[in-house]
PDB file of N, CA and C in Angstrom:
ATOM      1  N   UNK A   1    -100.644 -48.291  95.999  1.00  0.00           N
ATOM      2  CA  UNK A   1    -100.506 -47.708  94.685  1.00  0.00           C
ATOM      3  C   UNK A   1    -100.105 -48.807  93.699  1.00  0.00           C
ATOM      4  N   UNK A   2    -100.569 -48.927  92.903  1.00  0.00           N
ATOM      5  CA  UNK A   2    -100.586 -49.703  91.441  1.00  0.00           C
ATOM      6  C   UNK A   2     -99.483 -49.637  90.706  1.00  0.00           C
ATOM      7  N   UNK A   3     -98.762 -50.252  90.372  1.00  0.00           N
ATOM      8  CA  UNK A   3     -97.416 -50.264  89.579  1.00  0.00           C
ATOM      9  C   UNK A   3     -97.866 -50.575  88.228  1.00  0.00           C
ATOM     10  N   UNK A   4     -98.639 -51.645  87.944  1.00  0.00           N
ATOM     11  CA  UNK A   4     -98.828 -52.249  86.763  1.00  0.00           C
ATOM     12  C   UNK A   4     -99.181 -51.244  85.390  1.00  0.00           C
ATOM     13  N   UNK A   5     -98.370 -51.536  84.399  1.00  0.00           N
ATOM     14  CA  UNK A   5     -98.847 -50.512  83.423  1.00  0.00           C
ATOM     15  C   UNK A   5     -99.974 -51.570  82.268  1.00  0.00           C
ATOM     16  N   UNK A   6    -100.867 -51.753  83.255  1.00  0.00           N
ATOM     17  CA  UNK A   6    -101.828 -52.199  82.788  1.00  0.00           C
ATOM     18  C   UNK A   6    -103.216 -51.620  83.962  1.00  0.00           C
ATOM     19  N   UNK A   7    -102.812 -51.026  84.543  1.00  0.00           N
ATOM     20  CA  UNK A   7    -103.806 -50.580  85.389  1.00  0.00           C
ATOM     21  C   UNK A   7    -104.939 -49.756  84.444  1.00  0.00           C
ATOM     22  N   UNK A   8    -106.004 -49.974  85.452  1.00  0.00           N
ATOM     23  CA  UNK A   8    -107.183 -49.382  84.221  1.00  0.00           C
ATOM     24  C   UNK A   8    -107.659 -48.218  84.240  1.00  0.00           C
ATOM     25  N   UNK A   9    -106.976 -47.047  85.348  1.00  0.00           N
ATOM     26  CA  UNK A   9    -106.984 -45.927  84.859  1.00  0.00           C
ATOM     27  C   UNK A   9    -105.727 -44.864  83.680  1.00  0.00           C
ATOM     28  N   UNK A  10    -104.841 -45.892  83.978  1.00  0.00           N
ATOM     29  CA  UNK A  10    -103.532 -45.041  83.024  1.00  0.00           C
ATOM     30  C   UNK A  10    -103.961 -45.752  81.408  1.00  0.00           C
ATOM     31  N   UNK A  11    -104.940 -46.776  81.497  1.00  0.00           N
ATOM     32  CA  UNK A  11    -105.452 -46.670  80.067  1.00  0.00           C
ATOM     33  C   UNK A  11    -106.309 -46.011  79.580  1.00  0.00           C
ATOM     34  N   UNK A  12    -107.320 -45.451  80.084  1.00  0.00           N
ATOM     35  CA  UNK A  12    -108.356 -44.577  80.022  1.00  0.00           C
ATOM     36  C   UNK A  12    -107.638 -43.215  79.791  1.00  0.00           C
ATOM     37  N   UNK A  13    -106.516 -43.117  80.660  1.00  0.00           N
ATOM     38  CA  UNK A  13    -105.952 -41.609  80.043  1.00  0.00           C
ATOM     39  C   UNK A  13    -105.197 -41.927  78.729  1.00  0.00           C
ATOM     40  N   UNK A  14    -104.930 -43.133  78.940  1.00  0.00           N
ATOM     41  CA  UNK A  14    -103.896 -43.085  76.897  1.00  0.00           C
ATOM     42  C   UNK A  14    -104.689 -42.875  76.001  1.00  0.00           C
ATOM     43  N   UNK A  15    -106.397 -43.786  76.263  1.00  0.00           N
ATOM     44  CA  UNK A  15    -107.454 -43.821  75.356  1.00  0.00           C
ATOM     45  C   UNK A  15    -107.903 -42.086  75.193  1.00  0.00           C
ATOM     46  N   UNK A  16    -108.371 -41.291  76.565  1.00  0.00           N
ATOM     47  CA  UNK A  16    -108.215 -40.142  76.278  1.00  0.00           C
ATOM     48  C   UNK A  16    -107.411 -38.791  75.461  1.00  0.00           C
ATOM     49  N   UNK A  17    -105.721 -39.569  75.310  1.00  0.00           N
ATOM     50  CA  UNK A  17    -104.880 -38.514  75.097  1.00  0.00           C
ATOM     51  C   UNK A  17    -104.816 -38.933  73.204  1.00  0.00           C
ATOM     52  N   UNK A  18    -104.988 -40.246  72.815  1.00  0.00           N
ATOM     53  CA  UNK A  18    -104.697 -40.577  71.774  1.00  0.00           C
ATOM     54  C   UNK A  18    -106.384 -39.670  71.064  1.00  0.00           C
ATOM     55  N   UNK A  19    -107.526 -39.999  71.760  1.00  0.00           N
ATOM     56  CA  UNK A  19    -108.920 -39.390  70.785  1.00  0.00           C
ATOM     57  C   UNK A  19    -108.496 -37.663  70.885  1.00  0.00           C
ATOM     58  N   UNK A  20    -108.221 -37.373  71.973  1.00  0.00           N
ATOM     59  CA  UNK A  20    -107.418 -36.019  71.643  1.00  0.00           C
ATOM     60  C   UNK A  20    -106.583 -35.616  70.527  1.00  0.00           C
ATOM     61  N   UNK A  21    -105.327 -36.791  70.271  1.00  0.00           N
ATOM     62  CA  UNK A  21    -104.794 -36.356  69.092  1.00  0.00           C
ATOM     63  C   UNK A  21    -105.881 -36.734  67.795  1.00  0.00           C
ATOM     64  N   UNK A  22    -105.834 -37.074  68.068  1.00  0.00           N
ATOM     65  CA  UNK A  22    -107.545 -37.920  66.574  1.00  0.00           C
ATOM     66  C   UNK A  22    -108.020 -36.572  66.181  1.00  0.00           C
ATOM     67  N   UNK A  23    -109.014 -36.216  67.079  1.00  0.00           N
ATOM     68  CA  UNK A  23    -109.807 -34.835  67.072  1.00  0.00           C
ATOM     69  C   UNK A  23    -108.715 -33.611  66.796  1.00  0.00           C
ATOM     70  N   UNK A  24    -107.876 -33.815  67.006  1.00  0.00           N
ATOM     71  CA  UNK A  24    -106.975 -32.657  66.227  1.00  0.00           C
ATOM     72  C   UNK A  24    -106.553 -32.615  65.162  1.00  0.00           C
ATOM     73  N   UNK A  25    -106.547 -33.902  64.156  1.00  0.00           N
ATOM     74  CA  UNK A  25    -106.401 -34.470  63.192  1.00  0.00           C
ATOM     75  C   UNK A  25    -105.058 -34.611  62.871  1.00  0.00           C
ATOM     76  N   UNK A  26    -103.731 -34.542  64.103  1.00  0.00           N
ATOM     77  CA  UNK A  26    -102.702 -35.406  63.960  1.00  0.00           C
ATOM     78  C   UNK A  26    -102.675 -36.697  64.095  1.00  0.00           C
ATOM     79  N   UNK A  27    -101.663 -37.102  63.007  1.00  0.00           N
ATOM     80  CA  UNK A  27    -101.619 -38.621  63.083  1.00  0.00           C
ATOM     81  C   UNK A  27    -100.267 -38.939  63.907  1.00  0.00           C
ATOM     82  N   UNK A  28    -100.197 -40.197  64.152  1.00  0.00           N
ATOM     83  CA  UNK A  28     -98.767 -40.923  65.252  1.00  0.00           C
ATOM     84  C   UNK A  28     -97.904 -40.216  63.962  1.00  0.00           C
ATOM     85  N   UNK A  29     -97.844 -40.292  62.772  1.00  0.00           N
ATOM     86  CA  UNK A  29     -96.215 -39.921  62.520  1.00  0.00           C
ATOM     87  C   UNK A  29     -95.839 -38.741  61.963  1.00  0.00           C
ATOM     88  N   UNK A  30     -97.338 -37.923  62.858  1.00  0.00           N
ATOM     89  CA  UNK A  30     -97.075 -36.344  62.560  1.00  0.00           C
ATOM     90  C   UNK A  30     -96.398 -36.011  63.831  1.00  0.00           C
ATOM     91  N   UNK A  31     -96.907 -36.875  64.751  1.00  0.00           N
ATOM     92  CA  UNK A  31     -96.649 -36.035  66.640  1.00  0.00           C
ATOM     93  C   UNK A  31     -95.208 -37.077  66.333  1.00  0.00           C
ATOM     94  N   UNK A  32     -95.509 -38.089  65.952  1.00  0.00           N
ATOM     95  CA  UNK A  32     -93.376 -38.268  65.728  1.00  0.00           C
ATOM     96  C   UNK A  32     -92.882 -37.529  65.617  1.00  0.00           C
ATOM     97  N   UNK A  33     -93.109 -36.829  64.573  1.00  0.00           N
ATOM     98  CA  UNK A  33     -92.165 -36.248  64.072  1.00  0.00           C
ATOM     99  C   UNK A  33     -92.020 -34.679  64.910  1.00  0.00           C
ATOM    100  N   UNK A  34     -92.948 -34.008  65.259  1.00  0.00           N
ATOM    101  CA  UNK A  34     -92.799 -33.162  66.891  1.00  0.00           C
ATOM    102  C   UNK A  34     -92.003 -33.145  67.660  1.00  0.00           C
ATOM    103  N   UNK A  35     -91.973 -35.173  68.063  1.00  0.00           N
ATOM    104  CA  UNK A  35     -91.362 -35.358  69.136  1.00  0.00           C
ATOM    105  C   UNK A  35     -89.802 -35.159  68.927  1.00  0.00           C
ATOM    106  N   UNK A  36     -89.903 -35.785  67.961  1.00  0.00           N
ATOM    107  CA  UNK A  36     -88.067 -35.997  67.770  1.00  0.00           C
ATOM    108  C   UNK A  36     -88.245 -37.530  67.780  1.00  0.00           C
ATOM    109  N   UNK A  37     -89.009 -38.479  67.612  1.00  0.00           N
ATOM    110  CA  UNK A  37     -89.278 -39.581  68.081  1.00  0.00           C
ATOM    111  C   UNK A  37     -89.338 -40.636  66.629  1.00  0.00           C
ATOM    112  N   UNK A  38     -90.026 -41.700  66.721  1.00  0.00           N
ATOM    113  CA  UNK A  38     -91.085 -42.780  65.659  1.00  0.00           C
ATOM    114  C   UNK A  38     -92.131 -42.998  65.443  1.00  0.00           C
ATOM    115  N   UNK A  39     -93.000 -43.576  65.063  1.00  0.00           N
ATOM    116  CA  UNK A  39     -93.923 -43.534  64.951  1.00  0.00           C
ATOM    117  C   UNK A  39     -94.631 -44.771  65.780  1.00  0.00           C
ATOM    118  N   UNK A  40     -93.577 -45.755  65.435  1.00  0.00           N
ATOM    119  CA  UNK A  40     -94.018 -46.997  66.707  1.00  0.00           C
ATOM    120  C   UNK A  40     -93.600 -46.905  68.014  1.00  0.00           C
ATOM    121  N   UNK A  41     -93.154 -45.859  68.248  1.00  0.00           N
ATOM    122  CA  UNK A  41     -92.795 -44.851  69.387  1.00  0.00           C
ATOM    123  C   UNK A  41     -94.325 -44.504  70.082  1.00  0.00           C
ATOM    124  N   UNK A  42     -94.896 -43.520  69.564  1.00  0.00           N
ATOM    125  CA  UNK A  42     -96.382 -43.218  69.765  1.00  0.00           C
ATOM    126  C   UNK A  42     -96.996 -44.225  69.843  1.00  0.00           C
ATOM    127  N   UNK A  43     -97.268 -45.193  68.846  1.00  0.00           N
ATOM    128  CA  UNK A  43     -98.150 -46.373  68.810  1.00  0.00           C
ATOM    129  C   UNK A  43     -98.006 -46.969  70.243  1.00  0.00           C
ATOM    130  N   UNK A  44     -96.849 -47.329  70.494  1.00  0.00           N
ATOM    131  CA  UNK A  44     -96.789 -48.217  71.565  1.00  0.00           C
ATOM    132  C   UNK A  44     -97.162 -47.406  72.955  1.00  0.00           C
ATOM    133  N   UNK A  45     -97.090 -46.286  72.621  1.00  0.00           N
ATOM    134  CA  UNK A  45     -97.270 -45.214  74.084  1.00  0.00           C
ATOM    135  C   UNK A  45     -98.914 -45.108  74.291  1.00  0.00           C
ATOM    136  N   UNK A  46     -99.371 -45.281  72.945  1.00  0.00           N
ATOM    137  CA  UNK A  46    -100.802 -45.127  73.281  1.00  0.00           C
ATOM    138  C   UNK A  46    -101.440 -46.595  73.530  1.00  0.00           C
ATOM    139  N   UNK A  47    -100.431 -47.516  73.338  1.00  0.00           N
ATOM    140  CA  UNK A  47    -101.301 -48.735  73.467  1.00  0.00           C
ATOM    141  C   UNK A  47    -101.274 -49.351  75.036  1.00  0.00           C
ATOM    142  N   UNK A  48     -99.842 -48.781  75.405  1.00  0.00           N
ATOM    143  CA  UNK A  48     -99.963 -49.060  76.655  1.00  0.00           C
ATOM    144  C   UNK A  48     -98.606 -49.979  76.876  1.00  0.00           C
ATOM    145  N   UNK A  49     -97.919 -49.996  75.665  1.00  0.00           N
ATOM    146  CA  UNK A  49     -97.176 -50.970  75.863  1.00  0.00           C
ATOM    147  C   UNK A  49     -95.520 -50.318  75.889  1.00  0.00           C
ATOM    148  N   UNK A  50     -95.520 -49.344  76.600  1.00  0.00           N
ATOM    149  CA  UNK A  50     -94.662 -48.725  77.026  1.00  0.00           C
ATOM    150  C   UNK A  50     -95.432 -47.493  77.699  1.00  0.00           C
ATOM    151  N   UNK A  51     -94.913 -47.157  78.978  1.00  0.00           N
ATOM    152  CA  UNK A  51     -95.164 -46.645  80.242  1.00  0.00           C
ATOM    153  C   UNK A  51     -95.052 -44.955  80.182  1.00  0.00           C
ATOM    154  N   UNK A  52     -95.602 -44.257  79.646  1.00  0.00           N
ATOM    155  CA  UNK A  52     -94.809 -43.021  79.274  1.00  0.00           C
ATOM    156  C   UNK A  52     -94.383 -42.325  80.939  1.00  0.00           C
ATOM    157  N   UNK A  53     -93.629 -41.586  81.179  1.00  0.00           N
ATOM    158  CA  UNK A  53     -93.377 -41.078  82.489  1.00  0.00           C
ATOM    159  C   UNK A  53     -93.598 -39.334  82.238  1.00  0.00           C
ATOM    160  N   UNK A  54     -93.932 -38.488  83.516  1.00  0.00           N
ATOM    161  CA  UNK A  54     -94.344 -37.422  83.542  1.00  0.00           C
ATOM    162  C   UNK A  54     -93.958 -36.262  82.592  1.00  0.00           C
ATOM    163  N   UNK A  55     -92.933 -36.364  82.077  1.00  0.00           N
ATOM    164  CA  UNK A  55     -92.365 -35.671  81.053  1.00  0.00           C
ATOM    165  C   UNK A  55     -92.053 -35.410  80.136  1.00  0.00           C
ATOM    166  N   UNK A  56     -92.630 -37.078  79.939  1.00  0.00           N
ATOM    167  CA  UNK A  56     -92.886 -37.432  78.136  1.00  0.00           C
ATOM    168  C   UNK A  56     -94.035 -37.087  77.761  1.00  0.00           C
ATOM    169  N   UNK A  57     -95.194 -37.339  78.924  1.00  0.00           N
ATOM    170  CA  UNK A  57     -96.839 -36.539  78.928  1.00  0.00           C
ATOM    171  C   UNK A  57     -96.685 -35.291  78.910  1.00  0.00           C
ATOM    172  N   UNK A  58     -95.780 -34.324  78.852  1.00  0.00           N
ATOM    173  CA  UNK A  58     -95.723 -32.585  78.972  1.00  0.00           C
ATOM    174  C   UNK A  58     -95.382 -32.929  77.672  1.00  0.00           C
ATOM    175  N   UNK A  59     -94.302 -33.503  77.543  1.00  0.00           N
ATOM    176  CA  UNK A  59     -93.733 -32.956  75.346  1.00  0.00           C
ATOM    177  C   UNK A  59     -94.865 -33.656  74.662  1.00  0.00           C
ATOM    178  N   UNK A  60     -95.610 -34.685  75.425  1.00  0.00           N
ATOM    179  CA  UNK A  60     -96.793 -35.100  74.017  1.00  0.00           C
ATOM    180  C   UNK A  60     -97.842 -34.010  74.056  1.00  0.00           C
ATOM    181  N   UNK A  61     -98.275 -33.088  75.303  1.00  0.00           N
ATOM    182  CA  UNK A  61     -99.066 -32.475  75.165  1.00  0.00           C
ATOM    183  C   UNK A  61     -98.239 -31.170  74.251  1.00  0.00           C
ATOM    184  N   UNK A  62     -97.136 -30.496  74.692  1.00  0.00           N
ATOM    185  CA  UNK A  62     -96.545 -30.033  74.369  1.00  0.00           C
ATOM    186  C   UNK A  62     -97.006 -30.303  72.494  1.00  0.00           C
ATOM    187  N   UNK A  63     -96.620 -31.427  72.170  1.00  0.00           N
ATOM    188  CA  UNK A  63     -96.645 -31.123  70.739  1.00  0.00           C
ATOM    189  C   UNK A  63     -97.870 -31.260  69.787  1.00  0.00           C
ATOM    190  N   UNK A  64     -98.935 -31.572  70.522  1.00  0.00           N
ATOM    191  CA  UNK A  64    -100.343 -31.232  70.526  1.00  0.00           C
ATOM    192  C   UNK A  64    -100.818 -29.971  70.382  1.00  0.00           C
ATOM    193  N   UNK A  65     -99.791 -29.075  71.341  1.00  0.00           N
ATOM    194  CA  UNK A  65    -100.252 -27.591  71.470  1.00  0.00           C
ATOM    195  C   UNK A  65    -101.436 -27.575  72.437  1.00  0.00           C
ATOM    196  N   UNK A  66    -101.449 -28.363  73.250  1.00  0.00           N
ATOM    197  CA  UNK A  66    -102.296 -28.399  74.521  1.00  0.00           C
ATOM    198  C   UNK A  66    -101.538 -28.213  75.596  1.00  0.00           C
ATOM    199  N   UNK A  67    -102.055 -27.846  76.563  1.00  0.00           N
ATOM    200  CA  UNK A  67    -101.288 -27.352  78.002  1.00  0.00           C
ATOM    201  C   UNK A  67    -101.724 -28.626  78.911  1.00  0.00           C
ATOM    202  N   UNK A  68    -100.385 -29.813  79.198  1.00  0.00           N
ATOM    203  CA  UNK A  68    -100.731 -30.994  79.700  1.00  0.00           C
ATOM    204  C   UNK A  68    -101.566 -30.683  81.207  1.00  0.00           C
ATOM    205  N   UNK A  69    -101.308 -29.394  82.066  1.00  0.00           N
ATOM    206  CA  UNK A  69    -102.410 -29.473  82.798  1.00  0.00           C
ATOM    207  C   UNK A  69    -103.900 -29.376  82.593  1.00  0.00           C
ATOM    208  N   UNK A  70    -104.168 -29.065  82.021  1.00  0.00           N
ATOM    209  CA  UNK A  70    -105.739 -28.882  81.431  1.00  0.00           C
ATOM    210  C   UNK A  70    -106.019 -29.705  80.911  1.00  0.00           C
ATOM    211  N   UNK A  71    -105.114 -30.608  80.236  1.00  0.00           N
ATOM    212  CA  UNK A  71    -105.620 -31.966  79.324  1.00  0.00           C
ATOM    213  C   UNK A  71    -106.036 -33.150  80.675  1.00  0.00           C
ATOM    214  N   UNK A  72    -105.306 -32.718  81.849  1.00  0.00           N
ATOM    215  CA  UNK A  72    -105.265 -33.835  82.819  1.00  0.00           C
ATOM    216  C   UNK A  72    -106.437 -33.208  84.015  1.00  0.00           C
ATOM    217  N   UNK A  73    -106.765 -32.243  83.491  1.00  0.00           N
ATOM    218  CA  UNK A  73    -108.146 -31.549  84.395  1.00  0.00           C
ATOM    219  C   UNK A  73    -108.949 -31.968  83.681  1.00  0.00           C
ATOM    220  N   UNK A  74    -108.942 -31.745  82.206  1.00  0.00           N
ATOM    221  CA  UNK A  74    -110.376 -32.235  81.661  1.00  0.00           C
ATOM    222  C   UNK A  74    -110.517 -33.832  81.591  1.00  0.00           C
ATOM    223  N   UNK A  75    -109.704 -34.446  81.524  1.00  0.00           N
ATOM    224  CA  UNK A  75    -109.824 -35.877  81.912  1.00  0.00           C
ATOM    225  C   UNK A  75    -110.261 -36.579  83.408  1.00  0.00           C
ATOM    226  N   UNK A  76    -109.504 -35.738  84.088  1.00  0.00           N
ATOM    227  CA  UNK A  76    -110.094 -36.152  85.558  1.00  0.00           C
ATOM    228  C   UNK A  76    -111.633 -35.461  85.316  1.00  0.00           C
ATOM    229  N   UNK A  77    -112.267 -34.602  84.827  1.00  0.00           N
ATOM    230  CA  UNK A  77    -113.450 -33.868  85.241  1.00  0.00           C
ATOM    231  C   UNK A  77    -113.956 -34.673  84.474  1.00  0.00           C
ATOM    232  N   UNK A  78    -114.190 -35.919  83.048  1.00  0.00           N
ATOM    233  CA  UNK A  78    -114.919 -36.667  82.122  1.00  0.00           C
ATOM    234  C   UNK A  78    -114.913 -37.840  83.490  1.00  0.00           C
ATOM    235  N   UNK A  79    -113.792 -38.298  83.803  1.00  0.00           N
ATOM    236  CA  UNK A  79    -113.706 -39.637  84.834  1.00  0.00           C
ATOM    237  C   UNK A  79    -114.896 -39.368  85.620  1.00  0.00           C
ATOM    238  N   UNK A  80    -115.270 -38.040  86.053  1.00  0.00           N
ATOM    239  CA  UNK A  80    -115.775 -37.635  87.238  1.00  0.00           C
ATOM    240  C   UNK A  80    -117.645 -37.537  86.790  1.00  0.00           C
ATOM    241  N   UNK A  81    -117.576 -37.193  85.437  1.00  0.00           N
ATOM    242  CA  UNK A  81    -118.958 -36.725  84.510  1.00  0.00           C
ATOM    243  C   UNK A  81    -118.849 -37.563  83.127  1.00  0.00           C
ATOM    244  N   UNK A  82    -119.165 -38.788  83.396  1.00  0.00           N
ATOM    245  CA  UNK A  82    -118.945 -39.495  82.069  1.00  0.00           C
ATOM    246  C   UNK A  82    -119.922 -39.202  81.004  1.00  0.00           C
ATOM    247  N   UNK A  83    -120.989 -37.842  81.502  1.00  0.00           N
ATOM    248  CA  UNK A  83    -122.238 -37.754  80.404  1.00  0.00           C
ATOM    249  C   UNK A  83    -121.470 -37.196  78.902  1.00  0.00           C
ATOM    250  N   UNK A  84    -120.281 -36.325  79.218  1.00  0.00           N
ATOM    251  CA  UNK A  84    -119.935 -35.667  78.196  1.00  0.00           C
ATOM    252  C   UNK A  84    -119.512 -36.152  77.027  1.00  0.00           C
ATOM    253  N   UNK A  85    -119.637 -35.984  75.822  1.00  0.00           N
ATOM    254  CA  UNK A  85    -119.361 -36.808  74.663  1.00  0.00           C
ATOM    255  C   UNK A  85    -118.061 -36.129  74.166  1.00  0.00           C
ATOM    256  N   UNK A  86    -117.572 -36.230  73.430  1.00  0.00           N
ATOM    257  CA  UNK A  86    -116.106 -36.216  72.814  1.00  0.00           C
ATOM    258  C   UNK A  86    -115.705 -35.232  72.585  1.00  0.00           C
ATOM    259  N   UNK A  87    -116.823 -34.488  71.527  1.00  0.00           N
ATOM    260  CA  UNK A  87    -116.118 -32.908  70.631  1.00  0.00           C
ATOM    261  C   UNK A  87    -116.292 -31.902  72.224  1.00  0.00           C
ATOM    262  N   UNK A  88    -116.855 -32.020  72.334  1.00  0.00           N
ATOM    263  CA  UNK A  88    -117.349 -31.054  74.116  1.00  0.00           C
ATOM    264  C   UNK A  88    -116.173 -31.506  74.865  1.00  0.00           C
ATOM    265  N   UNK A  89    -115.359 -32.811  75.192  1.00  0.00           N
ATOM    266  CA  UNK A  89    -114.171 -32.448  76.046  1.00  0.00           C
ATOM    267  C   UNK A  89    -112.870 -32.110  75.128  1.00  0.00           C
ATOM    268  N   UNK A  90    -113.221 -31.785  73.654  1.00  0.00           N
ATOM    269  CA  UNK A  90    -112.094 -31.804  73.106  1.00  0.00           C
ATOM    270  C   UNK A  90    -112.060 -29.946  72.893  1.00  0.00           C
ATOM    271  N   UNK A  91    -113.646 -29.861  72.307  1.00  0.00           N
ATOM    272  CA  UNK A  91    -113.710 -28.188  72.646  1.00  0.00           C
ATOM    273  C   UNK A  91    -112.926 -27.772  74.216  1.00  0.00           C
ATOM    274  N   UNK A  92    -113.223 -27.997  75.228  1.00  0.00           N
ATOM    275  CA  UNK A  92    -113.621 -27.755  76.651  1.00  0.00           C
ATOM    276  C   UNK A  92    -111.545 -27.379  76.562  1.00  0.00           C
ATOM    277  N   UNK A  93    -111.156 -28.614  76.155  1.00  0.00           N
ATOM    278  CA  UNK A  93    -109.945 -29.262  76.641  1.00  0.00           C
ATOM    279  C   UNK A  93    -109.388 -27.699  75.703  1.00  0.00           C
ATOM    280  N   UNK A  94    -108.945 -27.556  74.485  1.00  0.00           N
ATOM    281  CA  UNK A  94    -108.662 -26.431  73.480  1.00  0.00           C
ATOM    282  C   UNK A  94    -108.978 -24.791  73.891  1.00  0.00           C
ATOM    283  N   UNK A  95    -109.975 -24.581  74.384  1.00  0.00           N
ATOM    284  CA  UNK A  95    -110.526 -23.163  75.177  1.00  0.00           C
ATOM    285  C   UNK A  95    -109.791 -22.984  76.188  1.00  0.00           C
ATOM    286  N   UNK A  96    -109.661 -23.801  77.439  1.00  0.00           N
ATOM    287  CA  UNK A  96    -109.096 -23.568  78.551  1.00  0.00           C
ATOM    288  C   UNK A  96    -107.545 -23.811  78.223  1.00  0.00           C
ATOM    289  N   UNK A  97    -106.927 -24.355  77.023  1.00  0.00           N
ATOM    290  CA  UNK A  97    -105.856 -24.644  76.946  1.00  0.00           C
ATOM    291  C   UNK A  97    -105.208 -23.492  76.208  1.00  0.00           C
ATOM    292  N   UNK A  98    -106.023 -23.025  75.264  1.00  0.00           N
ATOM    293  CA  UNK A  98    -105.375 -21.498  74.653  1.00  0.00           C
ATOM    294  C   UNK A  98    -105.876 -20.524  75.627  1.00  0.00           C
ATOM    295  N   UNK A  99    -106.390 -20.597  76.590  1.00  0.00           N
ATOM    296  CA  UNK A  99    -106.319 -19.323  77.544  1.00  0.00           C
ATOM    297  C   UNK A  99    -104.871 -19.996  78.275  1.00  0.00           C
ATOM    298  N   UNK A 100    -104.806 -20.943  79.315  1.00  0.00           N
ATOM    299  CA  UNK A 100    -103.550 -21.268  80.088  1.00  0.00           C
ATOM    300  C   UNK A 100    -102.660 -20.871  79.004  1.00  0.00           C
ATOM    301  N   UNK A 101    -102.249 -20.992  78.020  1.00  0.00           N
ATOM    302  CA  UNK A 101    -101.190 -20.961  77.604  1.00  0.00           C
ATOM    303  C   UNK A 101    -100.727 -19.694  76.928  1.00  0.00           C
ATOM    304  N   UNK A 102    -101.621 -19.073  76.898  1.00  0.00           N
ATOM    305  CA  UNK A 102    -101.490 -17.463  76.564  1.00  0.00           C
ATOM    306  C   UNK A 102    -101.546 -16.289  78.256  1.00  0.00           C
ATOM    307  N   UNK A 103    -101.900 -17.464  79.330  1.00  0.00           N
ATOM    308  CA  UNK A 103    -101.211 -16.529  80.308  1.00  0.00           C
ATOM    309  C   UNK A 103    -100.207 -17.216  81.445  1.00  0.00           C
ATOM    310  N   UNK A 104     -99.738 -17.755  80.834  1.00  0.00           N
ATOM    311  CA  UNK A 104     -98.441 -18.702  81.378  1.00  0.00           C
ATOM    312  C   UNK A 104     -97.120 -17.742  81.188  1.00  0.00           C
ATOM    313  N   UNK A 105     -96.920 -17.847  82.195  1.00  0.00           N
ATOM    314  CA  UNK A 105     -95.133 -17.112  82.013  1.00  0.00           C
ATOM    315  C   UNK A 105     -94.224 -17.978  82.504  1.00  0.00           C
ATOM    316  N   UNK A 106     -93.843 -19.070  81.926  1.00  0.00           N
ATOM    317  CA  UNK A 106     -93.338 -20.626  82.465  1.00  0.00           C
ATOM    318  C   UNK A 106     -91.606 -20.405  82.110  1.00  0.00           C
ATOM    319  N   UNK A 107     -90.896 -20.205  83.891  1.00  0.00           N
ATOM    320  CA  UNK A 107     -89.381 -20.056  83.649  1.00  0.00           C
ATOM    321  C   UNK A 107     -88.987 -21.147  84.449  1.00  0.00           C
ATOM    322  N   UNK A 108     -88.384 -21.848  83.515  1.00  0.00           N
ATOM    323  CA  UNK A 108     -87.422 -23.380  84.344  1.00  0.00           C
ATOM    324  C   UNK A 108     -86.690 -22.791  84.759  1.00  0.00           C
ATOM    325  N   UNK A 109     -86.907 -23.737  86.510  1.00  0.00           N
ATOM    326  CA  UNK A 109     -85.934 -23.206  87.427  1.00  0.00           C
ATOM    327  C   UNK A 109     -84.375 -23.615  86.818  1.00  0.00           C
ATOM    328  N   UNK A 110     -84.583 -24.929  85.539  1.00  0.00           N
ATOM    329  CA  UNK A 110     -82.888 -25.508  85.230  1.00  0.00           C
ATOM    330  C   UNK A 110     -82.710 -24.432  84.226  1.00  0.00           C
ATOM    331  N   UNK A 111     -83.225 -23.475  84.109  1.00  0.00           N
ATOM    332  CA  UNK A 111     -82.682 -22.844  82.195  1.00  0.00           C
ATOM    333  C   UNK A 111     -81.826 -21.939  83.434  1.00  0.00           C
ATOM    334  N   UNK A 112     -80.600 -21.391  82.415  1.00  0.00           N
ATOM    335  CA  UNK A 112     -79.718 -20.459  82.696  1.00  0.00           C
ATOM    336  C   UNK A 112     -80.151 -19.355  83.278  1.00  0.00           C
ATOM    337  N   UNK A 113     -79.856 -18.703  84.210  1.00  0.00           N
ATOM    338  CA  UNK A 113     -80.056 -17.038  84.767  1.00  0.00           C
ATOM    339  C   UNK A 113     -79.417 -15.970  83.292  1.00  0.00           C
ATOM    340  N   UNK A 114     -80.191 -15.338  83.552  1.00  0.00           N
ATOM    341  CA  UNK A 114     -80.535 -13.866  82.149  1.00  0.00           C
ATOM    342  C   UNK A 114     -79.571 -13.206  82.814  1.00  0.00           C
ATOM    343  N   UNK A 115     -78.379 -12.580  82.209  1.00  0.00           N
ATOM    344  CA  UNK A 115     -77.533 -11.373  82.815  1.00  0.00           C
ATOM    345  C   UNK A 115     -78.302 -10.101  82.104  1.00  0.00           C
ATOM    346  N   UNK A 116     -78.794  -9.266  82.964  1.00  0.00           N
ATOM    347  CA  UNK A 116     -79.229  -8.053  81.904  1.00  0.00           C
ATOM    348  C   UNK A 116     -80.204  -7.307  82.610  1.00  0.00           C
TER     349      UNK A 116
END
């Protein structure tokens, strides 16, 4: 397994996640500001020059309003079918992502127990 955060598939997904935000027509210091974050915050996350880890990829999808599993299905399925052009995995990615997320009933096992 590859450590390097220069490996050439975790750039292909930054290149993927950043034309995602593009096509949504947020900019880095709109999803900053989402995040709670900067703007050279984003920049550097999409350039590669900081490593994002699994949970920073849920709040970026998160503040996309995409469901980071489906963003990481439709990316593995383009890796897999490179015929598809852009608006088609960005449609593809948006359809399956407002269905997941309208039938998601997502309870963290860390959030507090409900008395009631």
């Amino acid at each position: 397994m590859m450590r390097s955060i220069h490996n050439h598939e975790y750039r292909l997904l930054l290149d993927f996640m950043q034309q995602v935000r593009e096509a949504l027509g947020v900019t880095q210091a709109t999803l900053a500001l989402r995040l709670g974050t900067t703007q050279s915050y984003v920049s550097k996350c999409e350039r590669g020059e900081r490593r994002i880890d699994v949970m920073e990829y849920v709040r970026y999808c998160d503040a996309l309003g995409v469901d980071a599993g489906v963003l990481m299905d439709v990316f593995l399925d383009c890796r897999l079918d490179g015929r598809r052009d852009r608006a088609t995995l960005v449609d593809t990615l948006l359809r399956k992502s407002r269905r997941r997320l309208r039938t998601r009933h997502f309870t963290s096992p860390f959030a507090p127990a409900r008395d009631g």
